[in-house]
Protein backbone atom coordinates (compact mmCIF):
# COMPACT_ATOMS: atom_id res chain seq x y z
CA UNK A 1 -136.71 -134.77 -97.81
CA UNK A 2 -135.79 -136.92 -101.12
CA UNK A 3 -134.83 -140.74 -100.08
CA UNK A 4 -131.20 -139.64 -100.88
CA UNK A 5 -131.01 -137.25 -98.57
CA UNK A 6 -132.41 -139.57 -95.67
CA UNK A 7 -129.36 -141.91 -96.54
CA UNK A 8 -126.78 -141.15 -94.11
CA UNK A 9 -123.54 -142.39 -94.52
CA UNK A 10 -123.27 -144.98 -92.14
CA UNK A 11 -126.52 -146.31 -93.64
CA UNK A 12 -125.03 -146.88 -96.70
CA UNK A 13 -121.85 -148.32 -95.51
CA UNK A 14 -123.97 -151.12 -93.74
CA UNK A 15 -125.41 -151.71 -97.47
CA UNK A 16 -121.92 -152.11 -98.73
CA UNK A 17 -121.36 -154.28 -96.68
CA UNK A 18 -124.21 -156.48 -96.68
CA UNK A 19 -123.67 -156.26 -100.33
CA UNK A 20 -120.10 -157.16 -100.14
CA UNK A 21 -120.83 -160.37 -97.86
CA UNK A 22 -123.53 -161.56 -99.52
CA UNK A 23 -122.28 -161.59 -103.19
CA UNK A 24 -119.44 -164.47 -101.51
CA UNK A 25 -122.85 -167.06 -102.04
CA UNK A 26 -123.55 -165.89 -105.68
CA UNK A 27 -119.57 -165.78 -107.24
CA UNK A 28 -118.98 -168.85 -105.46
CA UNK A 29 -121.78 -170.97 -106.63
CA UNK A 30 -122.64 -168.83 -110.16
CA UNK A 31 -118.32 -168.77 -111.13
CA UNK A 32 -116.60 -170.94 -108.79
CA UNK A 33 -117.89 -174.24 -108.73
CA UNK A 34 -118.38 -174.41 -112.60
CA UNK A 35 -114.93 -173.31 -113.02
CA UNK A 36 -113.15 -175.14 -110.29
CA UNK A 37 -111.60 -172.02 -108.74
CA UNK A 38 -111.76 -170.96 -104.93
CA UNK A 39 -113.51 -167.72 -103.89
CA UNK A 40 -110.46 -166.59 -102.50
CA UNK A 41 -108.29 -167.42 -105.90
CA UNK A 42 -110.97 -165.33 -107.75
CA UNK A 43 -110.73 -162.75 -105.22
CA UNK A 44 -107.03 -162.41 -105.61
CA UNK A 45 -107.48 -163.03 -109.51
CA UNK A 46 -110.15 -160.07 -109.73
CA UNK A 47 -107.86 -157.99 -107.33
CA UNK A 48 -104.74 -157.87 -110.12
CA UNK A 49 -106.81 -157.55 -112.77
CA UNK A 50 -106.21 -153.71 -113.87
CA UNK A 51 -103.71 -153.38 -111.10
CA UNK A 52 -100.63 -154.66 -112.81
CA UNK A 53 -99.00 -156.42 -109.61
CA UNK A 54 -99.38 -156.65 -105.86
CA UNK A 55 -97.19 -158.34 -103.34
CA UNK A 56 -98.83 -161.01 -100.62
CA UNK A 57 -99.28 -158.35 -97.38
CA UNK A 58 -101.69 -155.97 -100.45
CA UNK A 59 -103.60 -158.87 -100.55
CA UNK A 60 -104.26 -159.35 -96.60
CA UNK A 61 -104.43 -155.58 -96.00
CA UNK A 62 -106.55 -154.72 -99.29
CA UNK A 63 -109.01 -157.66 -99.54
CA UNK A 64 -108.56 -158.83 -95.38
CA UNK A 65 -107.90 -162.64 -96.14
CA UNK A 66 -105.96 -164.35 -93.78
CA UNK A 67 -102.09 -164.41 -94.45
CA UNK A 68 -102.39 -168.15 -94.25
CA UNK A 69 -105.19 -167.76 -97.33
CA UNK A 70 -103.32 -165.60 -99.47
CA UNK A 71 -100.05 -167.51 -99.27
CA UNK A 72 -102.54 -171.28 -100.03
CA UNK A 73 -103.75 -169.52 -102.81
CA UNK A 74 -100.74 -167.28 -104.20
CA UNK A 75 -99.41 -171.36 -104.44
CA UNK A 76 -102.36 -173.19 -106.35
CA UNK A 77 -102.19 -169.96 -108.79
CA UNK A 78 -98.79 -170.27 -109.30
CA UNK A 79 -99.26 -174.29 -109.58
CA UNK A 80 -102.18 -173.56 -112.54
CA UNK A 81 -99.42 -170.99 -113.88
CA UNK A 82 -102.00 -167.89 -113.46
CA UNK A 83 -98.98 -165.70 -112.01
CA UNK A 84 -95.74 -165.60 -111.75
CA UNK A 85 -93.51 -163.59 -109.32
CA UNK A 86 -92.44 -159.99 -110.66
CA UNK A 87 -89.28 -158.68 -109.28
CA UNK A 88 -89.58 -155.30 -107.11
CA UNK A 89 -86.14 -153.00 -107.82
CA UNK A 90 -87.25 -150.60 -104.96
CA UNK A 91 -87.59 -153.56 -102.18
CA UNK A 92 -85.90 -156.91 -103.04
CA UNK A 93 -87.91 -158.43 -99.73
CA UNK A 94 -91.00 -157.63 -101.55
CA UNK A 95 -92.80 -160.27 -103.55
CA UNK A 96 -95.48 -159.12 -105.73
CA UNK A 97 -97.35 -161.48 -108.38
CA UNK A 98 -98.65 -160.49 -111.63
CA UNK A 99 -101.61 -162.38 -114.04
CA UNK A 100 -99.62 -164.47 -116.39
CA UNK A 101 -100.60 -164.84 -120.09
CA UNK A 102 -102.55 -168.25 -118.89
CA UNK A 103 -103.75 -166.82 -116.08
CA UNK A 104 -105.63 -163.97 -118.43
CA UNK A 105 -106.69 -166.74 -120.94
CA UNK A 106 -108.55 -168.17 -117.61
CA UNK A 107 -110.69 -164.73 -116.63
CA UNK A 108 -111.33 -165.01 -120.32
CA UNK A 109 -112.76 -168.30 -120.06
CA UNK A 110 -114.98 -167.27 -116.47
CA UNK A 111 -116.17 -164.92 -118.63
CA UNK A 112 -119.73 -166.65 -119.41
CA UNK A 113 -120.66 -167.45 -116.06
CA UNK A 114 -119.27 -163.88 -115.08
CA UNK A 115 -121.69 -162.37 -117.63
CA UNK A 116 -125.36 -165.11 -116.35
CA UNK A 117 -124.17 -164.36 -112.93
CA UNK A 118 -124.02 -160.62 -113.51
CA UNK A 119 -127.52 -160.30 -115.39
CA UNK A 120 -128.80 -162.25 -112.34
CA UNK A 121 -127.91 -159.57 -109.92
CA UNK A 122 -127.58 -156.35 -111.59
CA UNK A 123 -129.35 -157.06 -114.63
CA UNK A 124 -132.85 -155.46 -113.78
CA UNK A 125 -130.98 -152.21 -113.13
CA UNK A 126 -131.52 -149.72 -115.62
CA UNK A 127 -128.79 -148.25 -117.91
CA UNK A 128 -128.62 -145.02 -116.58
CA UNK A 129 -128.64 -146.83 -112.67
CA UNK A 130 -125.84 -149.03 -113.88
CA UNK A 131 -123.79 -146.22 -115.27
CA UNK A 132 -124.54 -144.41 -111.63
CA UNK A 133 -123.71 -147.56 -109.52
CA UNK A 134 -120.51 -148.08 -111.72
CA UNK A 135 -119.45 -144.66 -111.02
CA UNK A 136 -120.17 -144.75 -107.45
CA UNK A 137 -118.89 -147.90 -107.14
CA UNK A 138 -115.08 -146.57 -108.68
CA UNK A 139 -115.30 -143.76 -105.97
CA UNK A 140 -115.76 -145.80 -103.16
CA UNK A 141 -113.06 -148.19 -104.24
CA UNK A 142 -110.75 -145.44 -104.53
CA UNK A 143 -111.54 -143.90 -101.48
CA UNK A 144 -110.79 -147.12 -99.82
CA UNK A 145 -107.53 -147.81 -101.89
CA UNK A 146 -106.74 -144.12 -99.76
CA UNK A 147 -107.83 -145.03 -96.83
CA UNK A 148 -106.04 -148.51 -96.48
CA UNK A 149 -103.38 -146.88 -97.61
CA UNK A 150 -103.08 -144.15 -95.27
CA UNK A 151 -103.16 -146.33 -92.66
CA UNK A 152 -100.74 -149.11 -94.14
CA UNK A 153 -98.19 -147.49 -95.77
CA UNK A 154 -96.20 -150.69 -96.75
CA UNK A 155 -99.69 -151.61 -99.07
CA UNK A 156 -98.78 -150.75 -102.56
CA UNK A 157 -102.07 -150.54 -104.86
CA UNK A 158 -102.63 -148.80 -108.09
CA UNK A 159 -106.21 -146.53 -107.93
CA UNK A 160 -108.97 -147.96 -110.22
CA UNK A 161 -109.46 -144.34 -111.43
CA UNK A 162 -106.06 -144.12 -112.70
């Protein structure tokens, strides 16, 4: 038996997330202390990037920060005029948030301690693993976009694949 086929599933969940809780250390000492940005502003940053906008309950069902957390830093992002509020026709009691223009301009400027931090942890990786992780890496995020979804129906997220 190959050592993929010896993986089960639940194995490899417990690597995700061992994965996703340890990479907290890394962002927040690699992007943001140099940048002066909280991990949970990045985390909401990184979460509309590609996504166009998402509303304040996405962000505590999607990500599972505290409501408290979001709402702190939906504020200081609005403050540093990284988003602005994006009316919702379908549900006026909605408030979703979009990246503003400046807000953009400031992922560009993360952008070189993005890139050292990501050579640090996934630069020994080989191209053809990377291109394999990265695709594996969409799937699962789409399968948990479904699943989240599925189970709160009020979260509104757009699928990385589409």
């Amino acid at each position: 038996m190959s050592e993929a086929e010896a993986i089960s599933d639940s194995e490899l969940l417990m690597a995700i997330l061992m994965l996703g809780a340890f990479v907290n250390t890394p962002m927040n000492d690699g992007v943001c202390v140099p940048t002066g940005i909280s991990r949970n502003e990045i985390k909401i940053i990184m979460s509309l990037q590609g996504t166009g906008s998402m509303a304040g309950h996405d962000f505590v069902e999607l990500i599972g920060m505290a409501p408290m957390n979001v709402s702190r830093s939906l504020r200081q992002l609005k403050e540093r005029g990284w988003i602005e509020d994006v009316p919702d026709p379908e549900n006026r009691r909605r408030k979703p948030v979009r990246l503003t223009a400046k807000g953009i301009s400031a992922c560009d400027q993360f952008q070189p301690d993005f890139e050292k931090l990501a050579e640090a942890l996934v630069g020994s990786l080989t191209k053809p693993q990377k291109a394999q992780f990265y695709r594996a890496t969409r799937k699962i995020l789409a399968n948990m976009g479904d699943w989240i979804t599925s189970h709160h129906a009020e979260v509104q997220w757009q699928r990385p694949d589409k």
